[in-house]
C-alpha atoms as a PDB file:
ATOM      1  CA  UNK A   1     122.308  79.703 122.965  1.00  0.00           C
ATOM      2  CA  UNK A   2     124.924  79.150 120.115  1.00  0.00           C
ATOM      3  CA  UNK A   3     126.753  82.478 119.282  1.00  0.00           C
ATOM      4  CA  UNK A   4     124.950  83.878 116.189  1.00  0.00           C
ATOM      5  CA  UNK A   5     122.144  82.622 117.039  1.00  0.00           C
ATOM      6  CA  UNK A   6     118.613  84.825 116.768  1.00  0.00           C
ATOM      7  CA  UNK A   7     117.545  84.836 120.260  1.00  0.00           C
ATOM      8  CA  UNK A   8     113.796  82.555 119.912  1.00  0.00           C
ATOM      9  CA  UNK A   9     114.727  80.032 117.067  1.00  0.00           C
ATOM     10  CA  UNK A  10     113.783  76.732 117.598  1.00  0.00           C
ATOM     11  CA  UNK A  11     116.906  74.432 117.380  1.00  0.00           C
ATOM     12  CA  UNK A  12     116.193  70.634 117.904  1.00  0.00           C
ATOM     13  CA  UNK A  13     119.770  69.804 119.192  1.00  0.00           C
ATOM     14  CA  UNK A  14     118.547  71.926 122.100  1.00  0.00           C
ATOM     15  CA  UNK A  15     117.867  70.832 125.645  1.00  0.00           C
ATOM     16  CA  UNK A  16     114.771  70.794 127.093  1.00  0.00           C
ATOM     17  CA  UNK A  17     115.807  72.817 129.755  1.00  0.00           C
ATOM     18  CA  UNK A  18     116.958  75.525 127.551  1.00  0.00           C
ATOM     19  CA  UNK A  19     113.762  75.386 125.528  1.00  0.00           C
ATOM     20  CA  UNK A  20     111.651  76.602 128.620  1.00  0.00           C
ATOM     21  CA  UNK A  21     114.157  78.783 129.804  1.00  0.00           C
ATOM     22  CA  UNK A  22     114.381  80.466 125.750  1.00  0.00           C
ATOM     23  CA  UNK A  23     110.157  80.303 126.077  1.00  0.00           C
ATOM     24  CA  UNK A  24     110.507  82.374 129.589  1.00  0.00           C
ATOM     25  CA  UNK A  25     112.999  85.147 127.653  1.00  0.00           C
ATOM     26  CA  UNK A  26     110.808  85.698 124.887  1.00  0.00           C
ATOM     27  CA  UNK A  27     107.336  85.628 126.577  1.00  0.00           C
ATOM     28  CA  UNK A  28     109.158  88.205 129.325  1.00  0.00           C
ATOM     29  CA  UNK A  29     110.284  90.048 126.609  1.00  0.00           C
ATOM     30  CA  UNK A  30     107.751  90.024 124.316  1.00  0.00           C
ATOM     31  CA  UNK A  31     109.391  88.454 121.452  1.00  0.00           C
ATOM     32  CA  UNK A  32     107.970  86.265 118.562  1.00  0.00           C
ATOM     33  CA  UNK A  33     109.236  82.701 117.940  1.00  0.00           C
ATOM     34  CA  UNK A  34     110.309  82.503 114.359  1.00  0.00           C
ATOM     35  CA  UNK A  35     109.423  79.783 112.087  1.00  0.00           C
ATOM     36  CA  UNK A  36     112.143  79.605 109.098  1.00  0.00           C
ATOM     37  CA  UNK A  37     109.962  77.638 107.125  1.00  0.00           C
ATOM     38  CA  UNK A  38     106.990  79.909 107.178  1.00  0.00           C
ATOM     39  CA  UNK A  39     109.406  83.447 106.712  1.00  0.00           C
ATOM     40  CA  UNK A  40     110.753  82.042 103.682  1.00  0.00           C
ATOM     41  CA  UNK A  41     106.963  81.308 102.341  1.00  0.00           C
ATOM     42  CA  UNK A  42     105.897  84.773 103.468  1.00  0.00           C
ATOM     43  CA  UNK A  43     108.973  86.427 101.318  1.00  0.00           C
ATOM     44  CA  UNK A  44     108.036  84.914  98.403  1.00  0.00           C
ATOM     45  CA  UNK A  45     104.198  85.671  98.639  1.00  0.00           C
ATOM     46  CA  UNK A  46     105.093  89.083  99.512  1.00  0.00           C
ATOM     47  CA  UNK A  47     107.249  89.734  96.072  1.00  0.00           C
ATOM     48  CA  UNK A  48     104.169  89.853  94.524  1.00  0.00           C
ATOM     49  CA  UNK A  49     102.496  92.298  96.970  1.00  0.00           C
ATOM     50  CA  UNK A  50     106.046  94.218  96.688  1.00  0.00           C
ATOM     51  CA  UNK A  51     105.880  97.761  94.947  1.00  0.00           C
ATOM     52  CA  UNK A  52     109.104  97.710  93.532  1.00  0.00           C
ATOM     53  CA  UNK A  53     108.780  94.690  92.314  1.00  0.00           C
ATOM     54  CA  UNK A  54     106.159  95.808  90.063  1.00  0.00           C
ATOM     55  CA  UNK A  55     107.693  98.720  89.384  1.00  0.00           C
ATOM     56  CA  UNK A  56     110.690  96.654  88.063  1.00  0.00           C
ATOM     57  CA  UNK A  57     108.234  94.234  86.420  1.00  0.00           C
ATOM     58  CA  UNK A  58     106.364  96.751  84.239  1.00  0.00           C
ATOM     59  CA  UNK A  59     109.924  98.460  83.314  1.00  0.00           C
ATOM     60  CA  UNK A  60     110.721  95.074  81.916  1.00  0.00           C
ATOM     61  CA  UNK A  61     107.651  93.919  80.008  1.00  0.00           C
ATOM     62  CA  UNK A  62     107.526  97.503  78.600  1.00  0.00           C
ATOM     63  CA  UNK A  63     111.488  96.551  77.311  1.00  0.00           C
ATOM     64  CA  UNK A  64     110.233  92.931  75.669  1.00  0.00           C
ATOM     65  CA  UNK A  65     107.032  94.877  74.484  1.00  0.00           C
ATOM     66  CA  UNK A  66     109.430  97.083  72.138  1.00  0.00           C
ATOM     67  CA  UNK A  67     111.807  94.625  71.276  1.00  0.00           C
ATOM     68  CA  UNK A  68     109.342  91.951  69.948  1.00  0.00           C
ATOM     69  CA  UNK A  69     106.870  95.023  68.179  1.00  0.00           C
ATOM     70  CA  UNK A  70     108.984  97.516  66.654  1.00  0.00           C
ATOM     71  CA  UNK A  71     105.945  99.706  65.615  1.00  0.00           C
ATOM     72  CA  UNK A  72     104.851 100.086  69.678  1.00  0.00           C
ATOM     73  CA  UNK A  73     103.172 103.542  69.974  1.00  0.00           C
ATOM     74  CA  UNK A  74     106.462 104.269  72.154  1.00  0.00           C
ATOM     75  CA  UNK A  75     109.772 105.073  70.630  1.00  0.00           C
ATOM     76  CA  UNK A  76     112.919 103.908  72.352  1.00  0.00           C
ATOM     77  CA  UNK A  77     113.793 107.401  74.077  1.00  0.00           C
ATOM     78  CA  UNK A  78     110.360 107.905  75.591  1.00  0.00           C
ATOM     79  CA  UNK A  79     110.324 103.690  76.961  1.00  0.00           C
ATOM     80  CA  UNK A  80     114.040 105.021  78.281  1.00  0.00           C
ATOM     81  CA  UNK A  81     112.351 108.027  80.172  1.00  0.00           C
ATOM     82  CA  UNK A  82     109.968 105.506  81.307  1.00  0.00           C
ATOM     83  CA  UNK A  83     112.282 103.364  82.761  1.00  0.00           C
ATOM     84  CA  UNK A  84     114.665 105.835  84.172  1.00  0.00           C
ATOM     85  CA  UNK A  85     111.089 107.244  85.780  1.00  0.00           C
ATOM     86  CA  UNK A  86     110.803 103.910  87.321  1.00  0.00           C
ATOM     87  CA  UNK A  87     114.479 103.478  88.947  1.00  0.00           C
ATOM     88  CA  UNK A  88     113.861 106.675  90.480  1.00  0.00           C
ATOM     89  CA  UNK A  89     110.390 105.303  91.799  1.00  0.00           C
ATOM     90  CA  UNK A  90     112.307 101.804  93.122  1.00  0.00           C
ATOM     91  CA  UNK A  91     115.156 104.194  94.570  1.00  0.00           C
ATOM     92  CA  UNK A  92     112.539 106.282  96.887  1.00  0.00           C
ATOM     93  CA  UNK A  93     110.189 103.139  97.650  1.00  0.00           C
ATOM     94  CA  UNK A  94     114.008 101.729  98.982  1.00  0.00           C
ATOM     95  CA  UNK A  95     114.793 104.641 101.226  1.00  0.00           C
ATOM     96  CA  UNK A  96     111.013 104.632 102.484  1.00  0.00           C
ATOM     97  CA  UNK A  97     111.578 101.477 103.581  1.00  0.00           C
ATOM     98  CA  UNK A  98     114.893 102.176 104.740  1.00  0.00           C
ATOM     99  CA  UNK A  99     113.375 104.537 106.980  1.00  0.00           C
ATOM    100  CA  UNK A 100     110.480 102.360 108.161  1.00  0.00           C
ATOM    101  CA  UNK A 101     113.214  99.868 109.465  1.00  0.00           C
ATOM    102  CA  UNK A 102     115.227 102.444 111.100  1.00  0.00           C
ATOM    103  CA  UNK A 103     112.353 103.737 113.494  1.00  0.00           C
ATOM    104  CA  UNK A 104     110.871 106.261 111.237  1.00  0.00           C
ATOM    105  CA  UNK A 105     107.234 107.291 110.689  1.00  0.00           C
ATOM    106  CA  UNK A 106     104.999 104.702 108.930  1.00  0.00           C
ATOM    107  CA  UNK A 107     103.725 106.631 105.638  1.00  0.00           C
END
């Protein structure tokens, strides 16, 4: 295994040899093989299933909304409030998540 490698990515200058001995690590213990292709897919895809993203989205169409129809219901302090509401939101989705990764309780 290369230094800096993950431990169960598939390499194709690899040896046979160390294939099956890399398939005997990860099935003993328990790990996935990763497919690079398919992660990158799945990170895409999940930007749209992504709260903050969203959350970031909204903030900005409600910006372009303004800019292009001056007489929008919503005056420029209130879409500000909005907006800052909305960081806020990102900020705590971020630390949820934060704390998802680092062992903590699923919400």
């Amino acid at each position: 295994m290369g230094v800096g490698d993950p431990p169960c990515v598939r390499h194709s200058e690899r040896s046979e040899e160390s294939r099956l001995r890399l398939d005997v690590i990860c099935e003993r213990f328990n790990f996935e093989r990763i497919n690079i292709m398919s992660t990158k897919t799945n990170k895409f895809l999940g930007l749209f299933t992504s709260r903050k993203f969203w959350a970031a989205f909204f903030g900005c169409v409600l910006i372009v909304v303004k800019e292009f129809y001056p007489d929008f219901p919503l005056d420029a302090e209130q879409i500000s409030n909005i907006v800052y509401l909305l960081i806020a939101y990102i900020a705590g989705v971020a630390v949820e998540d934060a704390g998802k990764g680092a062992g903590g309780l699923s919400a």
